[in-house]
PDB file of N, CA and C in Angstrom:
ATOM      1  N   UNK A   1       0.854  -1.169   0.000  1.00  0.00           N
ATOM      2  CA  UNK A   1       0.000   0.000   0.000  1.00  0.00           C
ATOM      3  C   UNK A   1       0.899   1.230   0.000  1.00  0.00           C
ATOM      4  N   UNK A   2       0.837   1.941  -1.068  1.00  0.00           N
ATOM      5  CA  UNK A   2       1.306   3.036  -1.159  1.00  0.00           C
ATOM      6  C   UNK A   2       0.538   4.403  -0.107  1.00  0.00           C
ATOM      7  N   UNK A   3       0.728   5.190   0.689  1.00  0.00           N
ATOM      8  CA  UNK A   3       0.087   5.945   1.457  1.00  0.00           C
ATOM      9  C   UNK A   3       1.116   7.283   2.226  1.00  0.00           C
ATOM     10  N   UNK A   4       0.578   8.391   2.093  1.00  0.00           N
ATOM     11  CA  UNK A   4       0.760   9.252   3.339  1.00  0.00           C
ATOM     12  C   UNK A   4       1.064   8.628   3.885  1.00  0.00           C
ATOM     13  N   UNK A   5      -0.088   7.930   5.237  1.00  0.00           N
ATOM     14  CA  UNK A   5      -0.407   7.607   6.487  1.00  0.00           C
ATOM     15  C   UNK A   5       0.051   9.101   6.951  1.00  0.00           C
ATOM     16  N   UNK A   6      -0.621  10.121   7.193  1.00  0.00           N
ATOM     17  CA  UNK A   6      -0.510  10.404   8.300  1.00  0.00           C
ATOM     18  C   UNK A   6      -1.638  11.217   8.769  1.00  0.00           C
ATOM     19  N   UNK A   7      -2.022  10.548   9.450  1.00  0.00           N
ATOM     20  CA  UNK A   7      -1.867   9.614  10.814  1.00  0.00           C
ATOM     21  C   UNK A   7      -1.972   8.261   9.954  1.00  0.00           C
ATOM     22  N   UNK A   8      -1.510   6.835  10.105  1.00  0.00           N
ATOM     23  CA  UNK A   8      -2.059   5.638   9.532  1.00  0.00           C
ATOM     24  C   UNK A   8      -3.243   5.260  10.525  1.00  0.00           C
ATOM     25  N   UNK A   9      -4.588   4.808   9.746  1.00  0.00           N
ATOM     26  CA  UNK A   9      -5.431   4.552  10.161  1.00  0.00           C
ATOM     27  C   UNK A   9      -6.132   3.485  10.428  1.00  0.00           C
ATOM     28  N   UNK A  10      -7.462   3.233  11.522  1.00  0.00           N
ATOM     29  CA  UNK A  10      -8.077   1.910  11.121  1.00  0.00           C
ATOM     30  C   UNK A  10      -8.308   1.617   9.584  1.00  0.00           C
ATOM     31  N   UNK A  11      -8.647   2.445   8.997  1.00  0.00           N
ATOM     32  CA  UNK A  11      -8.784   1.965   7.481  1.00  0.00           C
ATOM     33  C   UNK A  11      -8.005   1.364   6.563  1.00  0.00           C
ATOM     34  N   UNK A  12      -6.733   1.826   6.458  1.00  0.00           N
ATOM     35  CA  UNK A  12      -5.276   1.063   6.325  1.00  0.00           C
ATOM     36  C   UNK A  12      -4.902  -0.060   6.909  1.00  0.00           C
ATOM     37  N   UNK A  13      -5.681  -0.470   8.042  1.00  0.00           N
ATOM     38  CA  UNK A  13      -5.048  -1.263   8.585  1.00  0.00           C
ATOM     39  C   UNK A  13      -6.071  -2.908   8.172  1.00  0.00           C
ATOM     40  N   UNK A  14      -7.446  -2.058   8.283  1.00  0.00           N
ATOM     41  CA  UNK A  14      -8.795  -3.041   7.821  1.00  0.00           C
ATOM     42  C   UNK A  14      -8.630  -3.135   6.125  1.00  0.00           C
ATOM     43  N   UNK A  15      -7.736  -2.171   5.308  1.00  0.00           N
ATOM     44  CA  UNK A  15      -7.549  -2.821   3.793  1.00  0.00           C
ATOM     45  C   UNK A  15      -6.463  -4.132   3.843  1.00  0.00           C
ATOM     46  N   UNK A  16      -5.155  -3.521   4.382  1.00  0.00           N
ATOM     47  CA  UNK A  16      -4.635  -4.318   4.346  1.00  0.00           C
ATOM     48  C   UNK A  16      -5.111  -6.054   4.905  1.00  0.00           C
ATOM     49  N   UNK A  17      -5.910  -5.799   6.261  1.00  0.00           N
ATOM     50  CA  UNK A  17      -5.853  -7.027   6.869  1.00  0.00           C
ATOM     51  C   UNK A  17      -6.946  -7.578   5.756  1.00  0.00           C
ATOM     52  N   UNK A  18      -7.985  -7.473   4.878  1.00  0.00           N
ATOM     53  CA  UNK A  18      -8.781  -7.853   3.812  1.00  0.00           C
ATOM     54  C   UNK A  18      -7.977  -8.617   2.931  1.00  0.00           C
ATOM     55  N   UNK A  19      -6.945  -7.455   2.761  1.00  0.00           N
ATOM     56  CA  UNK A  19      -6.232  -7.763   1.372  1.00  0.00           C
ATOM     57  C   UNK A  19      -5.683  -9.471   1.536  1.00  0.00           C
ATOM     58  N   UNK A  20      -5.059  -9.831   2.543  1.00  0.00           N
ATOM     59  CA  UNK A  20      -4.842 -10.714   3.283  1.00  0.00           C
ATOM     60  C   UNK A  20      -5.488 -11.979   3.141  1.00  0.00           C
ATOM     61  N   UNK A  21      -6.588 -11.890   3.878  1.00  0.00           N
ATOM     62  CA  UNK A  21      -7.560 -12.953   3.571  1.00  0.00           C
ATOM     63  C   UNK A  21      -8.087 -12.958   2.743  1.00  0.00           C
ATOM     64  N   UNK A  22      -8.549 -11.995   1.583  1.00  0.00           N
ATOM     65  CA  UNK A  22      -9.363 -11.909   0.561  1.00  0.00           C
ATOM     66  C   UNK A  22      -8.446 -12.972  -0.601  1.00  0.00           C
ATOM     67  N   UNK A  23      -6.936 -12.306  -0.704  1.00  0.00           N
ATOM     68  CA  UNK A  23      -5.778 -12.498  -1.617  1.00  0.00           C
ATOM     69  C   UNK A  23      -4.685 -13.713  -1.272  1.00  0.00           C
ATOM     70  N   UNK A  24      -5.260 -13.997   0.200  1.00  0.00           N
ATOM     71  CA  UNK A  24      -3.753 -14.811   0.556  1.00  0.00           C
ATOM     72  C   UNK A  24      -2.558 -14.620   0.494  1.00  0.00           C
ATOM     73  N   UNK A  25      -2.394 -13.322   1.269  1.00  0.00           N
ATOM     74  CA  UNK A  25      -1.228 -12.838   0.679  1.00  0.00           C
ATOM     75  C   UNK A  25      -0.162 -13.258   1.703  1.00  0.00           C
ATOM     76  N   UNK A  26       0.946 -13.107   1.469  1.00  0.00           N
ATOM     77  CA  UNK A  26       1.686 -13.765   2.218  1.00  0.00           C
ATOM     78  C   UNK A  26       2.587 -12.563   3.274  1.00  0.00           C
ATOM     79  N   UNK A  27       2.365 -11.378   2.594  1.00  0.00           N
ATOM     80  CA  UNK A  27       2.672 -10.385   3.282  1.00  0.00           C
ATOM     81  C   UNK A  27       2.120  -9.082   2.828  1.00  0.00           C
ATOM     82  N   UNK A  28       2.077  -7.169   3.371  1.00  0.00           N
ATOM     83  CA  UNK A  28       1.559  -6.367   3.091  1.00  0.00           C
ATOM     84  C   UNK A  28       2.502  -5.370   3.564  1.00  0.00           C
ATOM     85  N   UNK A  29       3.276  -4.718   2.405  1.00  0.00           N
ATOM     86  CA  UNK A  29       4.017  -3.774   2.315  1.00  0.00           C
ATOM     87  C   UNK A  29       3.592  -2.119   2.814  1.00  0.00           C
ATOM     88  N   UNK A  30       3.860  -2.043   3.435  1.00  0.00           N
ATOM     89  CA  UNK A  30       3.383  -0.366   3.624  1.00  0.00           C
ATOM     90  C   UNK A  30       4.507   0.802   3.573  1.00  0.00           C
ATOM     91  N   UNK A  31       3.708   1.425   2.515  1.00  0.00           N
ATOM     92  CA  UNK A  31       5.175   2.685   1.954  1.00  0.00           C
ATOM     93  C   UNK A  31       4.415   3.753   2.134  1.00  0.00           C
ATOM     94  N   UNK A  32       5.486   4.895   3.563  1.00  0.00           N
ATOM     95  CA  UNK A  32       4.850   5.766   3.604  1.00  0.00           C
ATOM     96  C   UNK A  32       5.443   6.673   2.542  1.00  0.00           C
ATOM     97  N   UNK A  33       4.584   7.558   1.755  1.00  0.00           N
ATOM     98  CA  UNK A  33       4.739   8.704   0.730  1.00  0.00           C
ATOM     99  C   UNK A  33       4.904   9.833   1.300  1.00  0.00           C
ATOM    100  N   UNK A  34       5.931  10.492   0.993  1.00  0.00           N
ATOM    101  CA  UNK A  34       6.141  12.012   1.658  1.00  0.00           C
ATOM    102  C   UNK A  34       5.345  13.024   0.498  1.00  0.00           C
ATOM    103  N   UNK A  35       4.996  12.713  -0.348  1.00  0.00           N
ATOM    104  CA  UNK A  35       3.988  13.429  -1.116  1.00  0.00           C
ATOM    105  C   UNK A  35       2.531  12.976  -1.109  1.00  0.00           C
ATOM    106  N   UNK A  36       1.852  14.256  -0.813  1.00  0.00           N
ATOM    107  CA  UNK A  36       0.153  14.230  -0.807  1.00  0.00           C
ATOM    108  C   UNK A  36      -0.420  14.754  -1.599  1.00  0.00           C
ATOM    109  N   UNK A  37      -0.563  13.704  -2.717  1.00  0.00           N
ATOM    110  CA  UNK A  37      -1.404  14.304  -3.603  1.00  0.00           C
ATOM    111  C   UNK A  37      -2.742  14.444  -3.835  1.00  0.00           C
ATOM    112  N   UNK A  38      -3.727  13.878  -3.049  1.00  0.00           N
ATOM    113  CA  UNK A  38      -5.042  13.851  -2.700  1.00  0.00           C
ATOM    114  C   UNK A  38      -5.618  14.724  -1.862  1.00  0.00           C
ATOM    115  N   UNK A  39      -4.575  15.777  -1.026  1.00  0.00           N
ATOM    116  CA  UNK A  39      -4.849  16.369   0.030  1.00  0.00           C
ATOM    117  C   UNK A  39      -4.154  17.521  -0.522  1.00  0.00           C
ATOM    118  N   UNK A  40      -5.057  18.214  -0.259  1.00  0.00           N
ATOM    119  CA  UNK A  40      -4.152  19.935  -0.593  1.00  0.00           C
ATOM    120  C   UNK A  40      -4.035  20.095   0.848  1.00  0.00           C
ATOM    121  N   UNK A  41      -2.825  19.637   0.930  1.00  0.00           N
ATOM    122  CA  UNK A  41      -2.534  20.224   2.479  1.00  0.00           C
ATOM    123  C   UNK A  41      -0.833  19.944   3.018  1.00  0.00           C
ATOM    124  N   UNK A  42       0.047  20.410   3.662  1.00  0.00           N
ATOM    125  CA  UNK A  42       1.488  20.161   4.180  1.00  0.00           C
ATOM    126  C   UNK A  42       0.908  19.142   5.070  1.00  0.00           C
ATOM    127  N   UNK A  43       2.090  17.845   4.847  1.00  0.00           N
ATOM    128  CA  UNK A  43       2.356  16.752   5.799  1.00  0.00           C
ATOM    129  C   UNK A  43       2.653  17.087   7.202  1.00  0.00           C
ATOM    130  N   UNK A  44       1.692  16.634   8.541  1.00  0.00           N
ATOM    131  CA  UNK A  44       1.783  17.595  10.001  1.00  0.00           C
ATOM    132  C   UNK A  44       3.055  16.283  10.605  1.00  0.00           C
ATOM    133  N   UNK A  45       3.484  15.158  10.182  1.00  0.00           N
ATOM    134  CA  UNK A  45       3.860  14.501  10.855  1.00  0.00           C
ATOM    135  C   UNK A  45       5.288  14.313   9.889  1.00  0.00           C
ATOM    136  N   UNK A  46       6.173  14.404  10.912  1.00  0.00           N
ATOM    137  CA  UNK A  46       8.214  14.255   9.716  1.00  0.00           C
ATOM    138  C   UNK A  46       7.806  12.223   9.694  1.00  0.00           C
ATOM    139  N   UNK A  47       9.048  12.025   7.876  1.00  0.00           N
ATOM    140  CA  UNK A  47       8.750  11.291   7.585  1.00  0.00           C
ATOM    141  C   UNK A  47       9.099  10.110   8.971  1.00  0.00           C
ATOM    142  N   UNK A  48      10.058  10.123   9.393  1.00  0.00           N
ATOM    143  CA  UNK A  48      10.102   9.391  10.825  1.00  0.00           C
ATOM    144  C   UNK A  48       9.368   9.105  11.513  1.00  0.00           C
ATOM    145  N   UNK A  49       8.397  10.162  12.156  1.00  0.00           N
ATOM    146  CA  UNK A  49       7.484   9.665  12.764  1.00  0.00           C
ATOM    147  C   UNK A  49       6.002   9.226  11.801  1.00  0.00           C
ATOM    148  N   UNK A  50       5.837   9.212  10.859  1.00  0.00           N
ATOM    149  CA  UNK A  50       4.688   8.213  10.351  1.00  0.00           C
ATOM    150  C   UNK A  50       4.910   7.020  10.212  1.00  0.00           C
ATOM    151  N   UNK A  51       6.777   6.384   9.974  1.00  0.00           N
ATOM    152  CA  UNK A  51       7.026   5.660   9.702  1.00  0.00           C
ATOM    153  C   UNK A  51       7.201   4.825  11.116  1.00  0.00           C
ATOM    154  N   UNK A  52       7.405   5.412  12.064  1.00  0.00           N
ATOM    155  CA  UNK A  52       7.027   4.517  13.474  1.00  0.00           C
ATOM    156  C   UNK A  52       5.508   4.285  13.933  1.00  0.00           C
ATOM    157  N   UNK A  53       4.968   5.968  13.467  1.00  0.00           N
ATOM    158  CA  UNK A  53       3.400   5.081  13.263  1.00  0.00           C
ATOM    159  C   UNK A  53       2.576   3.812  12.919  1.00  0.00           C
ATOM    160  N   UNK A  54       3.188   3.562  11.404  1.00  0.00           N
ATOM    161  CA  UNK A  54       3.294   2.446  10.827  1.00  0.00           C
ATOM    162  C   UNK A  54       3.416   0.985  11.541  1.00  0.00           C
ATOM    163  N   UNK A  55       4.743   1.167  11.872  1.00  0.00           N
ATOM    164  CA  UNK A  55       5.727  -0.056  12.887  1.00  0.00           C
ATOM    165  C   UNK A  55       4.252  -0.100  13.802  1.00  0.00           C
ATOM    166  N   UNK A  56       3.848   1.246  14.947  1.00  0.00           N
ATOM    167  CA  UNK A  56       3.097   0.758  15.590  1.00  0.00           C
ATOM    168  C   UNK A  56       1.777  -0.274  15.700  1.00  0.00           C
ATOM    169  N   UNK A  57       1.380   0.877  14.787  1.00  0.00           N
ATOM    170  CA  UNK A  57       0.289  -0.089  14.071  1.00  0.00           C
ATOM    171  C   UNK A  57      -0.230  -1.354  13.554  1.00  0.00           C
ATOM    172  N   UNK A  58       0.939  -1.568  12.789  1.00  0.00           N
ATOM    173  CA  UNK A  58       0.844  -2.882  12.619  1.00  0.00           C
ATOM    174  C   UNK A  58       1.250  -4.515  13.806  1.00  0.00           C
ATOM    175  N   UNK A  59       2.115  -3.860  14.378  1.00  0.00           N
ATOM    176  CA  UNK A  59       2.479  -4.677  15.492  1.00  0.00           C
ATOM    177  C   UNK A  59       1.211  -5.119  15.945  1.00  0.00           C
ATOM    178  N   UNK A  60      -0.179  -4.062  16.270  1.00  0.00           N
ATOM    179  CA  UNK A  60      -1.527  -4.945  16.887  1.00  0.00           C
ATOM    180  C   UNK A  60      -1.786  -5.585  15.995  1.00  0.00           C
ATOM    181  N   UNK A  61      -1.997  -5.796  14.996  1.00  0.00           N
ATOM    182  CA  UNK A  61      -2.320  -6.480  13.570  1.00  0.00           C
ATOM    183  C   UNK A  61      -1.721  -8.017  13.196  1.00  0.00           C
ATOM    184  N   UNK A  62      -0.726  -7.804  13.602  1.00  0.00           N
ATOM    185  CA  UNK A  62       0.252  -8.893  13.285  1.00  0.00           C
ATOM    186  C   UNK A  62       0.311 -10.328  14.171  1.00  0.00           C
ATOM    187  N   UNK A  63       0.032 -10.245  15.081  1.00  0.00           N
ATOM    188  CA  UNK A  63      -0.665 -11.745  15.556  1.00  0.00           C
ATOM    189  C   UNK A  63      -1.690 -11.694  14.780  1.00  0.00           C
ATOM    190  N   UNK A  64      -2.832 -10.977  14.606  1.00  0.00           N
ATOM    191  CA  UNK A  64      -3.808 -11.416  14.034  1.00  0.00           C
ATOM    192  C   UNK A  64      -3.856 -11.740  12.914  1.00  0.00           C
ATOM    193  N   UNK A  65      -3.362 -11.345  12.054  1.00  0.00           N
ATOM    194  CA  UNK A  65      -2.790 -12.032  10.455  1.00  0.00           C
ATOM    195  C   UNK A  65      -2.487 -13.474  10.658  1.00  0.00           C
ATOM    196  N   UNK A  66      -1.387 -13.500  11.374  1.00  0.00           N
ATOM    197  CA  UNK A  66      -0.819 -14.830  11.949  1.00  0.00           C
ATOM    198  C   UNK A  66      -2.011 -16.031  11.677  1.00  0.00           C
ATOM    199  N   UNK A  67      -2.496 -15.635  12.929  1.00  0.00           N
ATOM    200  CA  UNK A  67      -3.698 -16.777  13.336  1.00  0.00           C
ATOM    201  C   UNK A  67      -4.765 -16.561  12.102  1.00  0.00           C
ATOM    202  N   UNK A  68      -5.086 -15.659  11.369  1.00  0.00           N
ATOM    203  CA  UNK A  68      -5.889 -15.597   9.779  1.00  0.00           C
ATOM    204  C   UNK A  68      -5.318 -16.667   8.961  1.00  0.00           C
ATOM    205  N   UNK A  69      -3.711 -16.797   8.736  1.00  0.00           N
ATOM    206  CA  UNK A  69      -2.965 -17.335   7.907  1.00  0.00           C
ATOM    207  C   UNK A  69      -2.774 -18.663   8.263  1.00  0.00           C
ATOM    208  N   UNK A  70      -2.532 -18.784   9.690  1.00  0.00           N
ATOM    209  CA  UNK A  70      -2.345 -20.273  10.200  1.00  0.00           C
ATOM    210  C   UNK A  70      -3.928 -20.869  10.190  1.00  0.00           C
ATOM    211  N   UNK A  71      -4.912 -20.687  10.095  1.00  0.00           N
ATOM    212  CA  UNK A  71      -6.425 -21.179   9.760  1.00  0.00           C
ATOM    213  C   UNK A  71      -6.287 -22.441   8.848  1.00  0.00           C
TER     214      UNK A  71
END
């Protein structure tokens, strides 16, 4: 998933985990974009911290994939 994230959201997090079970995927890349092109607006968060956002985020996610995948 190509994205801002910023902030990364439940929504990002509920595509990806879809993408998952929908696709079988074996994993889900997340690239934060320092360009916003959908948003007329300056990025409020440096690329560092969206990108620990990220890390955070997904960490709750990631057992749960697990146990999706091990099914």
């Amino acid at each position: 998933m190509e994205e801002v994230f910023d902030p990364i959201h439940i929504g990002h997090l509920i595509t990806a985990t879809n993408a998952v079970e929908t696709y079988n995927l074996d994993k889900v890349i997340f690239i934060p974009s320092h360009i916003t092109p959908l948003k007329d607006r300056d990025l409020e968060a440096s690329d560092i911290d969206r990108f620990e956002m990220i890390q955070r985020s997904i960490k709750k996610i990631i057992l749960s994939l697990l146990l999706v995948i091990m099914k």
